[in-house]
N, C-alpha and C. Protein backbone atom coordinates (compact mmCIF):
# COMPACT_ATOMS: atom_id res chain seq x y z
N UNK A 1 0.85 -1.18 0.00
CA UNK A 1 0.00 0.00 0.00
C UNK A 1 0.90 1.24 0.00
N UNK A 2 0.63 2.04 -1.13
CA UNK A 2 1.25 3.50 -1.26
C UNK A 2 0.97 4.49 0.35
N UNK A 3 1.88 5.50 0.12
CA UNK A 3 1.61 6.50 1.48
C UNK A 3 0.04 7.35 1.12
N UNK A 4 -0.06 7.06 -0.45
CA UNK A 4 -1.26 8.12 -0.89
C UNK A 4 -2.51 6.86 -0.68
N UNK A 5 -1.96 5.84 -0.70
CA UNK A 5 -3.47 4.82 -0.31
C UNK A 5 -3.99 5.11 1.38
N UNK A 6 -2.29 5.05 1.80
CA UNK A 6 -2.59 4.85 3.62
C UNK A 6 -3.37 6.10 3.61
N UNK A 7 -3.07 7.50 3.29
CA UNK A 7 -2.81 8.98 3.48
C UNK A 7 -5.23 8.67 2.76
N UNK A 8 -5.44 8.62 1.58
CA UNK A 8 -7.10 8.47 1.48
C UNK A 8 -7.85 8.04 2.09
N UNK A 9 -7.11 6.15 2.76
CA UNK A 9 -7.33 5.60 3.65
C UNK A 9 -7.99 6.15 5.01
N UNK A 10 -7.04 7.01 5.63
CA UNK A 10 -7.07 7.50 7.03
C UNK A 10 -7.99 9.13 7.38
N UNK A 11 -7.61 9.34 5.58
CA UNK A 11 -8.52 10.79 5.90
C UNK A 11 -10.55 10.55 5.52
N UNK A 12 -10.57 8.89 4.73
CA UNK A 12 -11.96 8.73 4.70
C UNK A 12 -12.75 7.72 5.49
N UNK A 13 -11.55 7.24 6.04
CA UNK A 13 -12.56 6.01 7.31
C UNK A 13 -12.11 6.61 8.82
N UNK A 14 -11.58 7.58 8.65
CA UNK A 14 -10.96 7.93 9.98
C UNK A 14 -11.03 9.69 9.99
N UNK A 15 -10.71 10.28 9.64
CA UNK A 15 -10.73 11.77 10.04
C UNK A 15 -11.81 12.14 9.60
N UNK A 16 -12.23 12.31 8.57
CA UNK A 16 -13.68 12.76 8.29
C UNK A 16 -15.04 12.38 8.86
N UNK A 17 -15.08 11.07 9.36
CA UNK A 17 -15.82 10.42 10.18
C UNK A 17 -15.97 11.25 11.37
N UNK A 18 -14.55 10.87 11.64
CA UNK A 18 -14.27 11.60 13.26
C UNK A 18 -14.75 13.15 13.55
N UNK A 19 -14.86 14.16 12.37
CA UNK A 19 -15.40 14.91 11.86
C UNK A 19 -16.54 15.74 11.99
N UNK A 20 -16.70 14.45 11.06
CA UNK A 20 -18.15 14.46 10.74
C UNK A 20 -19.17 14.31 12.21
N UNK A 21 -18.55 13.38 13.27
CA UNK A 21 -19.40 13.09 14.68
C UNK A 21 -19.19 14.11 15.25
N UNK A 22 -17.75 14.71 15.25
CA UNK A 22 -17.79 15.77 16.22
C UNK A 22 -18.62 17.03 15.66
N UNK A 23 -19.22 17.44 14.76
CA UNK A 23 -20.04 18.35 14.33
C UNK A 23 -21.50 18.25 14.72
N UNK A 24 -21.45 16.98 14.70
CA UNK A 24 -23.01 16.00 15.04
C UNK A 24 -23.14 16.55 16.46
N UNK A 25 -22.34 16.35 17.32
CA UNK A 25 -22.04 16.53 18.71
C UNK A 25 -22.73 18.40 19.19
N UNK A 26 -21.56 18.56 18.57
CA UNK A 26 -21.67 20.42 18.56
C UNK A 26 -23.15 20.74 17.96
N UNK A 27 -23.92 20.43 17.10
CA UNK A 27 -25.24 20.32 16.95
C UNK A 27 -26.12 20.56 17.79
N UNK A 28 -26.09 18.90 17.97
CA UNK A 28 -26.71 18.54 19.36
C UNK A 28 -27.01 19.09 20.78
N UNK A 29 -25.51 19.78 21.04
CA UNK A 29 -25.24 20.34 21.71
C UNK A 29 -25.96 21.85 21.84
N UNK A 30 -25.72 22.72 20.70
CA UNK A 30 -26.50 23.56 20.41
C UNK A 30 -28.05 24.27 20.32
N UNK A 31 -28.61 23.04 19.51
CA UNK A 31 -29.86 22.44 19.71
C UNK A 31 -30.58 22.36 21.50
N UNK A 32 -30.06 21.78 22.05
CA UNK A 32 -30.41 21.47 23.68
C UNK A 32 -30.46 22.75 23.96
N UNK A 33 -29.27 23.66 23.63
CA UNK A 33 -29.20 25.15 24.55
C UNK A 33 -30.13 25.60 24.16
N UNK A 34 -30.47 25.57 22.39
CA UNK A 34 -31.49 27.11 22.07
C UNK A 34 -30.58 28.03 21.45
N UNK A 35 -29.20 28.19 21.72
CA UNK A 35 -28.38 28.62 21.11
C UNK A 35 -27.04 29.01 21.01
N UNK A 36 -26.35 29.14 20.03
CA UNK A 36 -25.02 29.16 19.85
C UNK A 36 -24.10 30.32 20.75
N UNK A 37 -23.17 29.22 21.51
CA UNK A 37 -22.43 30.37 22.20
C UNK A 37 -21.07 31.45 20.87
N UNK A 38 -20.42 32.35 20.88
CA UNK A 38 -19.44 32.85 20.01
C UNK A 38 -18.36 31.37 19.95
N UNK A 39 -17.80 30.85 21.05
CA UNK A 39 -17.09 29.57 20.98
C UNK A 39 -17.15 28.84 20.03
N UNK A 40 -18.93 28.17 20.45
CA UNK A 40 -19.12 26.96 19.77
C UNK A 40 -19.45 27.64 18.04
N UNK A 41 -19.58 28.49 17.92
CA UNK A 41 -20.03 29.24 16.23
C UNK A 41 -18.03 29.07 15.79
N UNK A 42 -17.22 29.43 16.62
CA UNK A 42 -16.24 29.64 15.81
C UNK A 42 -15.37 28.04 15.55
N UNK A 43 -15.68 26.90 17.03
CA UNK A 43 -15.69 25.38 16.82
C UNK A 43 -16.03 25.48 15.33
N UNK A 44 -17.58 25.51 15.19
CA UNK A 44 -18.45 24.68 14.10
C UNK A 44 -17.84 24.83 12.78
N UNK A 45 -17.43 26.11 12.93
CA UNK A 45 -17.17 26.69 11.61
C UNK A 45 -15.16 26.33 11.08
N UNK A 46 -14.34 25.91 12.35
CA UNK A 46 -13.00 25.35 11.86
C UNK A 46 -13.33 23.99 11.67
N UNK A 47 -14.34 23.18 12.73
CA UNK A 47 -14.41 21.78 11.93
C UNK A 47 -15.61 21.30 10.30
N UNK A 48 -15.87 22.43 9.82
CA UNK A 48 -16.32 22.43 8.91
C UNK A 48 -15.35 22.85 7.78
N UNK A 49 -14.26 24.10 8.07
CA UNK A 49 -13.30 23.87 7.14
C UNK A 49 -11.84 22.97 7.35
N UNK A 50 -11.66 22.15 8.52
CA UNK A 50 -11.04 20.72 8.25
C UNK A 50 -11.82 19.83 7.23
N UNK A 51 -12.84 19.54 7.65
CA UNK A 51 -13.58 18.53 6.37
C UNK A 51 -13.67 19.36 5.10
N UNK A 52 -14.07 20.27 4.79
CA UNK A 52 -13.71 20.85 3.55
C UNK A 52 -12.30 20.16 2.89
N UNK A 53 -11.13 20.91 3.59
CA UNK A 53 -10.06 20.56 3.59
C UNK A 53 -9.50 18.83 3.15
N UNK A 54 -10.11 18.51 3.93
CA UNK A 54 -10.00 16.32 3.79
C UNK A 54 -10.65 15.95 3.05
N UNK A 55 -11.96 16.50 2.28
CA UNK A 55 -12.40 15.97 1.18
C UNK A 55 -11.23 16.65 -0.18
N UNK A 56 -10.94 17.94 0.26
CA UNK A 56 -10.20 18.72 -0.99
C UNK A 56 -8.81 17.52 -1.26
N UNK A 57 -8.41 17.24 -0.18
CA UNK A 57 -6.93 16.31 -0.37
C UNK A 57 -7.49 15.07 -1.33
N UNK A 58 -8.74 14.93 -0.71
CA UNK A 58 -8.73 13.00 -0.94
C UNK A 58 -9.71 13.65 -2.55
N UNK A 59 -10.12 14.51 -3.27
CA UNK A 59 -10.15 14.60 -4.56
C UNK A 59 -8.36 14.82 -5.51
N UNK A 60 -7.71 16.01 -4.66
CA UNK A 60 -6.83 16.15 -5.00
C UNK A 60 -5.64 14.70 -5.33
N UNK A 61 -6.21 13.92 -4.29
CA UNK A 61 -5.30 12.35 -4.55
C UNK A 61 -5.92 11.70 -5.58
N UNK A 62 -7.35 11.41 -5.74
CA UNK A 62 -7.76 10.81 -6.83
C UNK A 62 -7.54 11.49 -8.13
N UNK A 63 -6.82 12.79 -8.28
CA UNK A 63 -6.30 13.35 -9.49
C UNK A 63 -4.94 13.14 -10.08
N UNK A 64 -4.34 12.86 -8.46
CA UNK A 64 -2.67 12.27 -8.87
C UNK A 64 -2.08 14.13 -8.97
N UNK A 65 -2.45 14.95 -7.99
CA UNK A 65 -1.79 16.51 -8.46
C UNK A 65 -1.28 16.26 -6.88
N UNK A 66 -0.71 15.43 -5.83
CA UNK A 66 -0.24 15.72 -4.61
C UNK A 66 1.14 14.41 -4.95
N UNK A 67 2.80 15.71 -4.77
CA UNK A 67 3.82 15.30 -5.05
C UNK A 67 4.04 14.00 -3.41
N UNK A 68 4.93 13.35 -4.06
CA UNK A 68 5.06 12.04 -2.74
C UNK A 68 5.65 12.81 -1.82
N UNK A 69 6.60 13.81 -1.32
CA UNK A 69 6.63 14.51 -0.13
C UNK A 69 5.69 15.18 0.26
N UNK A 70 4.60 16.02 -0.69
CA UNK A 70 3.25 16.34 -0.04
C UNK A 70 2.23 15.60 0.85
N UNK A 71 2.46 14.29 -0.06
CA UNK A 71 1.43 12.88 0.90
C UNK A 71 2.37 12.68 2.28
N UNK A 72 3.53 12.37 1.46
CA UNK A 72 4.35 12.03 3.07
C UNK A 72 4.40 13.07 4.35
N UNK A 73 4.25 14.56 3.82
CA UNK A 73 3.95 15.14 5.02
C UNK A 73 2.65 15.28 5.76
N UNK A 74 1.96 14.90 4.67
CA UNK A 74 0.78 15.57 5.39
C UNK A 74 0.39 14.33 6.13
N UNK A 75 0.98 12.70 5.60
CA UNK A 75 0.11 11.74 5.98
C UNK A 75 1.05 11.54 7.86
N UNK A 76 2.18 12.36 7.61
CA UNK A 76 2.95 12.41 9.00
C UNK A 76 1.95 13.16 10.22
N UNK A 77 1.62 14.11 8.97
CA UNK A 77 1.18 15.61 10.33
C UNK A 77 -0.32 14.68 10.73
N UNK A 78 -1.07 14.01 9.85
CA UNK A 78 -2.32 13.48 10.10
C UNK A 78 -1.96 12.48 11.16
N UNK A 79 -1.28 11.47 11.12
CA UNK A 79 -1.26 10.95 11.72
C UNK A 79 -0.45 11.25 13.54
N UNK A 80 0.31 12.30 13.30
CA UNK A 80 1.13 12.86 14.70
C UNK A 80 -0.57 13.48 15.32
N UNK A 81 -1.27 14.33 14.82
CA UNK A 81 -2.33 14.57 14.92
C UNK A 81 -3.07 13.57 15.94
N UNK A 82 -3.27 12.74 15.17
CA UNK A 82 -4.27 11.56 15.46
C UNK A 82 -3.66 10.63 16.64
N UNK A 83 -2.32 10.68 16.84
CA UNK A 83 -1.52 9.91 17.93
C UNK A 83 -1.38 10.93 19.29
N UNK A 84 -1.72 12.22 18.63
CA UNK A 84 -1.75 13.28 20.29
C UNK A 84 -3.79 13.17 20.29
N UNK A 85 -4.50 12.75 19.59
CA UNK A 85 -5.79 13.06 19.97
C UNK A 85 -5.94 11.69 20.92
N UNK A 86 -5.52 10.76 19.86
CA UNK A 86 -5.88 9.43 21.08
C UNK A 86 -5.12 9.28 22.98
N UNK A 87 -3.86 10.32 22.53
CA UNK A 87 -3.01 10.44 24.18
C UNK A 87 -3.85 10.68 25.03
């Protein structure tokens, strides 16, 4: 498996998911109050442009326009990411 398989891999069964719930959450959350604190508006709105962002890569990979040190860094930073969220 390429770093750009692991790197689509991790950003569509794993970060976007992860994502995708935590928005669900903040919702939810929202919803119960009645309404949005300034916080949670400025939350909603960076984990909406991460997923922007993770769908933009994982088209950009299915085009073949991300050089193998681009995958390799980013699939580093995703995953250093993902190894301080689970700490």
């Amino acid at each position: 498996m390429t770093n750009a398989d692991r790197l689509k891999n991790l950003l569509e069964r794993e970060m976007i998911p992860d994502i995708e719930a935590a928005i669900d959450e903040l919702f939810a959350t929202i919803d119960k109050s009645k309404n949005a604190t300034t916080s949670q508006k400025e939350d909603l709105e960076e984990m909406r442009e991460m997923r922007t962002e993770c769908f933009a890569i994982v088209e950009e990979l299915g085009r073949g326009e991300l050089e193998s040190d681009e995958i390799d860094d980013l699939l580093e930073g995703l995953v250093d990411s993902k190894t301080d969220e689970d700490a």
